[in-house]
Protein backbone atom coordinates (compact mmCIF):
# COMPACT_ATOMS: atom_id res chain seq x y z
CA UNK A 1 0.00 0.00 0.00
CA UNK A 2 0.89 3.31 -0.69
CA UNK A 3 0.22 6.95 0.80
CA UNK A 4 0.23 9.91 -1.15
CA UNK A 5 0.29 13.11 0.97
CA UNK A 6 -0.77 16.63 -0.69
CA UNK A 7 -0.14 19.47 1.68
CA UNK A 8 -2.69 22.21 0.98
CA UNK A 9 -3.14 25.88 1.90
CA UNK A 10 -5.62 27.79 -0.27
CA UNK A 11 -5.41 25.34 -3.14
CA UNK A 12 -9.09 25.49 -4.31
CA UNK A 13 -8.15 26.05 -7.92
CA UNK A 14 -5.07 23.67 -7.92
CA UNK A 15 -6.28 20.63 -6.55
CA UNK A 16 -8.52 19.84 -9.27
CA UNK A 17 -5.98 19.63 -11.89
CA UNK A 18 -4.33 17.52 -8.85
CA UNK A 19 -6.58 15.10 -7.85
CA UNK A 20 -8.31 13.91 -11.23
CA UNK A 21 -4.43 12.88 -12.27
CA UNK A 22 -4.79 10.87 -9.35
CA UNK A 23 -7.73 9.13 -9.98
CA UNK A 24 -6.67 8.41 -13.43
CA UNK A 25 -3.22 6.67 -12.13
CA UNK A 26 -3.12 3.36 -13.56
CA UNK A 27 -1.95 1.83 -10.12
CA UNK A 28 -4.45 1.74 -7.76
CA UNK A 29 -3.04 0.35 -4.37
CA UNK A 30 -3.15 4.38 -2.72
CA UNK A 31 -5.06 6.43 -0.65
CA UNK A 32 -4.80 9.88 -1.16
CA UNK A 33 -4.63 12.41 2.21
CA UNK A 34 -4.96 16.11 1.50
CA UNK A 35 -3.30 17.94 4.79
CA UNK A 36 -5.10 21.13 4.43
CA UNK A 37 -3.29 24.12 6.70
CA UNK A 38 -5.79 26.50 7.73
CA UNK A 39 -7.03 27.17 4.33
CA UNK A 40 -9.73 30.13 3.84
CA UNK A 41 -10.95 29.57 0.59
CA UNK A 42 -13.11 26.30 0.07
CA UNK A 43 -10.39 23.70 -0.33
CA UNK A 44 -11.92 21.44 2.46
CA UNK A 45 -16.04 21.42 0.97
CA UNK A 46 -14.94 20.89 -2.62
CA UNK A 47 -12.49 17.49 -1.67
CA UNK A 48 -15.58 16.61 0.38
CA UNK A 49 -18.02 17.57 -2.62
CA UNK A 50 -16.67 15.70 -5.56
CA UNK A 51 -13.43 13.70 -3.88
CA UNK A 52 -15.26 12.27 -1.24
CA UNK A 53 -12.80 9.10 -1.68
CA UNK A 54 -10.03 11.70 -0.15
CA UNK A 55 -9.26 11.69 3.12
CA UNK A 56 -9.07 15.16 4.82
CA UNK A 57 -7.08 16.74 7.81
CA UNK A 58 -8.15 19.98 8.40
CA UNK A 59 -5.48 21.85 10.75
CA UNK A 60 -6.91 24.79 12.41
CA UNK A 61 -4.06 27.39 12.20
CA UNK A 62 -1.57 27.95 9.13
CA UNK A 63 2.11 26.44 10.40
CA UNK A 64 4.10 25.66 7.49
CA UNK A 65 4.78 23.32 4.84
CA UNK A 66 7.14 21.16 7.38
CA UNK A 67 4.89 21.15 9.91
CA UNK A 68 1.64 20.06 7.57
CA UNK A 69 3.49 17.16 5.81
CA UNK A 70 4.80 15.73 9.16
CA UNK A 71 1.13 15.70 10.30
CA UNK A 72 0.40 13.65 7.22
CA UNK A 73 3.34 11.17 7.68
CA UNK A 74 2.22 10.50 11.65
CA UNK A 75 -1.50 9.69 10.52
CA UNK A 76 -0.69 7.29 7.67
CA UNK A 77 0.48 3.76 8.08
CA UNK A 78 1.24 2.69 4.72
CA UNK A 79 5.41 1.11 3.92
CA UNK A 80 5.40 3.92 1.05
CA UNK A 81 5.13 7.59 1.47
CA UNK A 82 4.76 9.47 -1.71
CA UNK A 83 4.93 13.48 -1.08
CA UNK A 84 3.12 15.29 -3.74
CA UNK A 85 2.76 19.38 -4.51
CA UNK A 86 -1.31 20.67 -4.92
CA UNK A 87 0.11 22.79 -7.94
CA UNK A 88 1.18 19.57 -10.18
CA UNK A 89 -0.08 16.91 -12.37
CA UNK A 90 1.03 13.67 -12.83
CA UNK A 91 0.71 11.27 -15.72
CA UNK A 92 -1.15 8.04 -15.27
CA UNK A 93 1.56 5.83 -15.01
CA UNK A 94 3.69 8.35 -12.34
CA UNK A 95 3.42 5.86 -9.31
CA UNK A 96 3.26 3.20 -10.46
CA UNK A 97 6.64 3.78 -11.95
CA UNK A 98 7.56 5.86 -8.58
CA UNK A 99 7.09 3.34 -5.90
CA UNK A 100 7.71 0.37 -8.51
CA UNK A 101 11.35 1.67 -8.81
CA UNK A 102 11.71 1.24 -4.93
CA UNK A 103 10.08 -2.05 -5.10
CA UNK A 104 12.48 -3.25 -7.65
CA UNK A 105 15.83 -2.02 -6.07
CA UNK A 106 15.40 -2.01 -2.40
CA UNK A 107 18.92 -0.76 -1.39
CA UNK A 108 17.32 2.78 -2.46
CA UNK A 109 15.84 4.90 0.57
CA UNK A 110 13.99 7.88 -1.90
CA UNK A 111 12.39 7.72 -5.05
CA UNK A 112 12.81 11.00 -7.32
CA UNK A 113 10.19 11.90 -9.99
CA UNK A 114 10.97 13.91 -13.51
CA UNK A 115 9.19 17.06 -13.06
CA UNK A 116 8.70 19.26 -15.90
CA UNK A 117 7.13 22.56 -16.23
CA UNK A 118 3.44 22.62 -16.18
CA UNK A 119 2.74 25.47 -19.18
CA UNK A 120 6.49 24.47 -21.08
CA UNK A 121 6.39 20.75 -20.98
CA UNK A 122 9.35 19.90 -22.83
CA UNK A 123 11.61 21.54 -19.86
CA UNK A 124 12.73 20.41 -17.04
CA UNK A 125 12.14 21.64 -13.34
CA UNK A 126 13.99 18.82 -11.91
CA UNK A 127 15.71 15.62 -12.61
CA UNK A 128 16.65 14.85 -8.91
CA UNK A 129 18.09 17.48 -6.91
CA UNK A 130 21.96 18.26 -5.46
CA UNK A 131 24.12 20.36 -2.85
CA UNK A 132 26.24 22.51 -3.11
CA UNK A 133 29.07 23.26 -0.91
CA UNK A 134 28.58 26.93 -1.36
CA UNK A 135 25.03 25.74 0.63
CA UNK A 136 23.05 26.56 -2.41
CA UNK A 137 21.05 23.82 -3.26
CA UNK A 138 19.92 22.76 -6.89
CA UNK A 139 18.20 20.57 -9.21
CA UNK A 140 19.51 18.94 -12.53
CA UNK A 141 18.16 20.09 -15.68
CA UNK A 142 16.38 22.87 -14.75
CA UNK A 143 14.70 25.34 -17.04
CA UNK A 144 16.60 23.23 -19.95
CA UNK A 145 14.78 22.03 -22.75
CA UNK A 146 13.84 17.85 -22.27
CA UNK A 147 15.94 16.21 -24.80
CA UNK A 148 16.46 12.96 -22.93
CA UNK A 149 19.59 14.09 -21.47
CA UNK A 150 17.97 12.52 -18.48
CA UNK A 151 16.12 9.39 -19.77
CA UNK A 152 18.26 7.04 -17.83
CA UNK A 153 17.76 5.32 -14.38
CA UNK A 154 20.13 6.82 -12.28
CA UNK A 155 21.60 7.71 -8.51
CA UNK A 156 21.21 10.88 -7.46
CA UNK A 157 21.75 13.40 -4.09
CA UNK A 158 18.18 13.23 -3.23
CA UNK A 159 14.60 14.14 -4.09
CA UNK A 160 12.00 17.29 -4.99
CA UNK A 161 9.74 16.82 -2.05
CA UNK A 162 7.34 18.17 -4.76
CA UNK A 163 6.52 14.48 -6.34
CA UNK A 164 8.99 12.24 -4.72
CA UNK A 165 8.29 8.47 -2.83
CA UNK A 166 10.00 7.14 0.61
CA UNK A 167 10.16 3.99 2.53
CA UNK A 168 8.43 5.09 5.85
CA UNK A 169 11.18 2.84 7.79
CA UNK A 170 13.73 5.21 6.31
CA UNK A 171 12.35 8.06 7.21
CA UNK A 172 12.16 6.58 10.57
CA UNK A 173 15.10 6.35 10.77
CA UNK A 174 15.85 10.59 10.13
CA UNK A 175 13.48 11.29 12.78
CA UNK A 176 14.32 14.28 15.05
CA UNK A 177 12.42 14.46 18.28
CA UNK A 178 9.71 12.41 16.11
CA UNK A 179 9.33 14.99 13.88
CA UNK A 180 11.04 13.55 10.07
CA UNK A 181 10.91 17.43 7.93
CA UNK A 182 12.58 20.32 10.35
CA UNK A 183 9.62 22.05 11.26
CA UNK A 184 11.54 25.37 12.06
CA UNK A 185 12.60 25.72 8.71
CA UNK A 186 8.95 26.15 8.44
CA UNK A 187 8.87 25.88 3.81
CA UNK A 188 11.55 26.20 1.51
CA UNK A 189 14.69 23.70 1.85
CA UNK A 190 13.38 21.30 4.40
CA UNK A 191 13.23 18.32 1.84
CA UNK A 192 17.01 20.11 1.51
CA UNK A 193 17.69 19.16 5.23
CA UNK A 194 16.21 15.89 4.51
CA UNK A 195 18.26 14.53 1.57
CA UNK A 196 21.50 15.47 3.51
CA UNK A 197 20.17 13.77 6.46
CA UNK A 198 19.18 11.06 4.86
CA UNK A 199 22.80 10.89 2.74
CA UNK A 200 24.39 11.23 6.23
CA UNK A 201 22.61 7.80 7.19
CA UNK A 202 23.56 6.29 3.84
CA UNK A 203 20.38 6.31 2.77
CA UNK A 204 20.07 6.58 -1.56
CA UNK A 205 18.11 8.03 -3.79
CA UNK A 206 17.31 6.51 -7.58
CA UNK A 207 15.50 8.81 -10.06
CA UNK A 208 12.86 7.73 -12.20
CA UNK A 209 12.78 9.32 -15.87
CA UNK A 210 9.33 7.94 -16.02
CA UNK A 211 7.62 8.94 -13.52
CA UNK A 212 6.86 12.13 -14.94
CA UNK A 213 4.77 15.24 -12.97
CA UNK A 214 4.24 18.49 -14.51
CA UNK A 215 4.73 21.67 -11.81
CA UNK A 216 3.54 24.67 -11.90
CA UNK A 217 6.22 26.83 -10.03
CA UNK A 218 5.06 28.51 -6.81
CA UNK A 219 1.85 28.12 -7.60
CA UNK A 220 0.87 28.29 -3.62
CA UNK A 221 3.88 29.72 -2.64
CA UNK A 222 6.69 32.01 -3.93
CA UNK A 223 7.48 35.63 -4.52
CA UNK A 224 8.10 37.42 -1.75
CA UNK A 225 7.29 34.63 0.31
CA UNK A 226 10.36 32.12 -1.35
CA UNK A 227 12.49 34.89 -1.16
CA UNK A 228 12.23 35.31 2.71
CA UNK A 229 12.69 31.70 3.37
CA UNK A 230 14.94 30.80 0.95
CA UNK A 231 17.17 33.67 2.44
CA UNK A 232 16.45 32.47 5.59
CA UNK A 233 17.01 29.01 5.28
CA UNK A 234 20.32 28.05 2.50
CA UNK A 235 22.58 29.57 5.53
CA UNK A 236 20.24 27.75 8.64
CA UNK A 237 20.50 24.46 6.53
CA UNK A 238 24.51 24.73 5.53
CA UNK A 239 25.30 25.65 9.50
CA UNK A 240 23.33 22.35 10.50
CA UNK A 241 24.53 19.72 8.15
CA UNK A 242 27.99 20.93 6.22
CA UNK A 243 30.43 18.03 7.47
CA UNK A 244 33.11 20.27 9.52
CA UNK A 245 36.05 19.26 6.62
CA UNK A 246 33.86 21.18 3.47
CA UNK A 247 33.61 23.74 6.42
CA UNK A 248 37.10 24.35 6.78
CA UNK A 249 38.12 23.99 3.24
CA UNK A 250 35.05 25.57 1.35
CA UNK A 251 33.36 28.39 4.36
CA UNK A 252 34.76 31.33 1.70
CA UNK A 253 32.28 29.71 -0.93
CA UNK A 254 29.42 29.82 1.15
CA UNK A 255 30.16 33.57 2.75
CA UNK A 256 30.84 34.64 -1.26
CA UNK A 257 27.37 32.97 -2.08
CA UNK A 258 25.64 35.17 0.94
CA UNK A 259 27.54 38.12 -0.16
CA UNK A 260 26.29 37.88 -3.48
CA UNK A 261 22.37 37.13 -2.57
CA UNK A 262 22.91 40.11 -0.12
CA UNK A 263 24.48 42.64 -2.81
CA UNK A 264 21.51 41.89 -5.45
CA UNK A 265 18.72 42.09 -3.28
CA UNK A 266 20.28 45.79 -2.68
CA UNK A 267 20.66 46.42 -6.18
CA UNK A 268 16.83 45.42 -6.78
CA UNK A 269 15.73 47.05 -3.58
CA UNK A 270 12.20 48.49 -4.46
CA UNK A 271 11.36 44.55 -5.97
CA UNK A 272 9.15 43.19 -3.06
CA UNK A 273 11.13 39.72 -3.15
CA UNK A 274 13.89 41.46 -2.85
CA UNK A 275 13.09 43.12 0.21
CA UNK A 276 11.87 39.65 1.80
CA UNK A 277 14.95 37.80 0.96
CA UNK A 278 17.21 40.49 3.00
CA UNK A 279 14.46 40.38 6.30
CA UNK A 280 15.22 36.15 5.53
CA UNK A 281 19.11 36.73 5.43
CA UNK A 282 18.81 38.84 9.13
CA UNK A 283 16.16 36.08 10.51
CA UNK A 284 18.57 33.37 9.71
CA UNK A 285 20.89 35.23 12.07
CA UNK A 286 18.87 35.56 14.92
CA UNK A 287 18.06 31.81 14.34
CA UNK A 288 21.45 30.27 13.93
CA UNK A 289 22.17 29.34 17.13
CA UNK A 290 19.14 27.39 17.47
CA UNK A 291 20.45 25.17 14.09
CA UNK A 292 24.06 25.37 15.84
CA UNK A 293 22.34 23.59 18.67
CA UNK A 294 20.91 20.85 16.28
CA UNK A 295 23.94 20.08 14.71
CA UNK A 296 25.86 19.50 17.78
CA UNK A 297 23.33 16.20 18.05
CA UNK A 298 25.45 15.18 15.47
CA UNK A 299 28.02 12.63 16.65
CA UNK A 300 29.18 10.19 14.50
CA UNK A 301 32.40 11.22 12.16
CA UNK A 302 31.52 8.63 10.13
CA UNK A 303 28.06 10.18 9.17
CA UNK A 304 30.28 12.85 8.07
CA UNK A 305 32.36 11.05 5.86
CA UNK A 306 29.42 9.89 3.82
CA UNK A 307 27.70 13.26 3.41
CA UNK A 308 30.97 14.59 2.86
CA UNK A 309 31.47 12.25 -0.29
CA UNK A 310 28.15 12.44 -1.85
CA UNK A 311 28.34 16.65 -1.40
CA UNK A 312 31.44 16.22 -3.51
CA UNK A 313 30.07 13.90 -5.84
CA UNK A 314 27.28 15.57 -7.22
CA UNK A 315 27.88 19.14 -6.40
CA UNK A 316 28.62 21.67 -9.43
CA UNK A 317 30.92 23.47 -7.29
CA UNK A 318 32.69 20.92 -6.25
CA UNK A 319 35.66 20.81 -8.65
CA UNK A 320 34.54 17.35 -9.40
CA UNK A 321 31.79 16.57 -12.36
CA UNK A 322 28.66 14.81 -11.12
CA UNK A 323 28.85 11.05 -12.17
């Protein structure tokens, strides 16, 4: 059996497009659980109107991506979590090639889908996602045009939280103070903290060319919004996890990064997003030594031997190719 989780805030107009691609997957061993986090449009009455074969938990008070799909993961049971964005749709064979993958090869932790733009659907939004040791994180192929560049069944860092299947004992296993995402990251990079958890535990990820989901980007987030937790959260996320060696040898990368993010959010001042990614940069401050704190949980040098390696392996910046 198989759980697919769709965290939803305000997604009256998305989940539609959503939840018919569901219903027209071509495996049908799932039930679907819409986490819905203090909507105020009518998200909840329309799943309950023409979805009634969707379960519903309706959270009273707006908390956060983090904290809405670790509410879905504690009230489902099933061996495979599939995480899934309101904003996308998948093609009918998606988990069934998803979760099959995982079935197939089971020294693989994650499953990562091919997402692809939702109104360009020859290009790519992500082919698995990376790390960089600048703390920047990434995903392959994006914004290129889909020439089957990445067609093959591959190893990569980790997954898109946006369409991407676990093994529930895995995640398990990442668990901090029960919680598995990092709930004060609140959105934005917590499937970031994840996959370098997860790599830290030796836990793999296999991509999935086809298992493809179209996205469409920031649908029910972004902006302004991005912007302030992205700038919060690259530095929170490098100070927790970055193995102390790429510390020592690559802290002028990630400093140059900030410095850069810093001097063009002055340069565009008057942008809104702009604005918000500055007030993200100063609240990542004030929160750093709370993520200080978390990392010194961390006690195992050969956890960071692993995450070390796989940084270095599939980082852009690392002055290695990814293989």
């Amino acid at each position: 059996m198989i759980d697919v989780i769709i965290p939803n805030y305000n997604g009256r107009a998305l989940l539609p497009t959503c939840l018919d691609a569901l219903r027209a997957q071509t495996r049908r061993d799932f039930v679907v659980t819409v986490v819905d986090d203090g909507s105020q449009d009518d998200s909840v009455a329309l799943i309950a109107e023409h979805y009634p074969e969707v379960q519903v938990i309706v959270r009273a008070q707006n908390q956060g991506l983090a904290a809405v799909v670790n509410a879905g993961i504690a009230a489902t049971t099933a061996p495979f979590v599939v995480l899934l964005n309101n904003d996308t749709e998948a093609t009918p064979h998606w988990l069934d090639q998803l979760v099959g993958a995982l079935e197939r090869q089971p020294h693989y932790a994650f499953a990562a889908s091919k997402l692809m733009l939702f109104d360009r659907r020859d290009h790519i939004h992500s082919a698995g996602d990376y790390y960089q040791i600048n703390g920047e994180p990434g995903s392959r192929g994006v914004w290129k045009h889909d020439s089957g560049q990445y067609d093959v069944v591959s190893e990569v860092f980790g997954p898109c939280a946006g369409a991407a299947a676990y093994r529930r004992e895995a995640l398990a296993l990442l668990a901090e103070d029960g919680k598995i995402f990092d709930e004060d990251l609140v959105m934005y990079c917590e499937d970031v903290d994840l996959n370098l958890r997860a790599r830290r535990a030796g836990l793999r990820t296999i991509f999935v060319p086809t298992a493809v989901v179209y996205h469409k980007l920031s649908a029910t987030g972004g902006g302004a919004l991005a912007s302030y937790y992205c700038g919060r959260n690259f530095g929170l996320v490098w100070a927790k996890n970055m193995p102390k060696r790429l510390i020592l040898r690559h802290w002028s990368d990630f400093i140059r990064s900030q410095i850069s993010f810093t001097m063009q959010s002055l340069r565009h001042m008057r942008e809104p997003a702009a604005r918000a990614r500055l007030r993200g940069q100063l609240a990542g401050l004030r929160q750093l030594p709370r993520f200080l704190a978390k990392r010194r949980r961390i006690v195992s040098p050969m956890s960071d031997e692993r995450l070390s390696d796989a940084i270095i392996r599939w980082s852009p910046t690392s002055g290695e190719p990814p293989k």
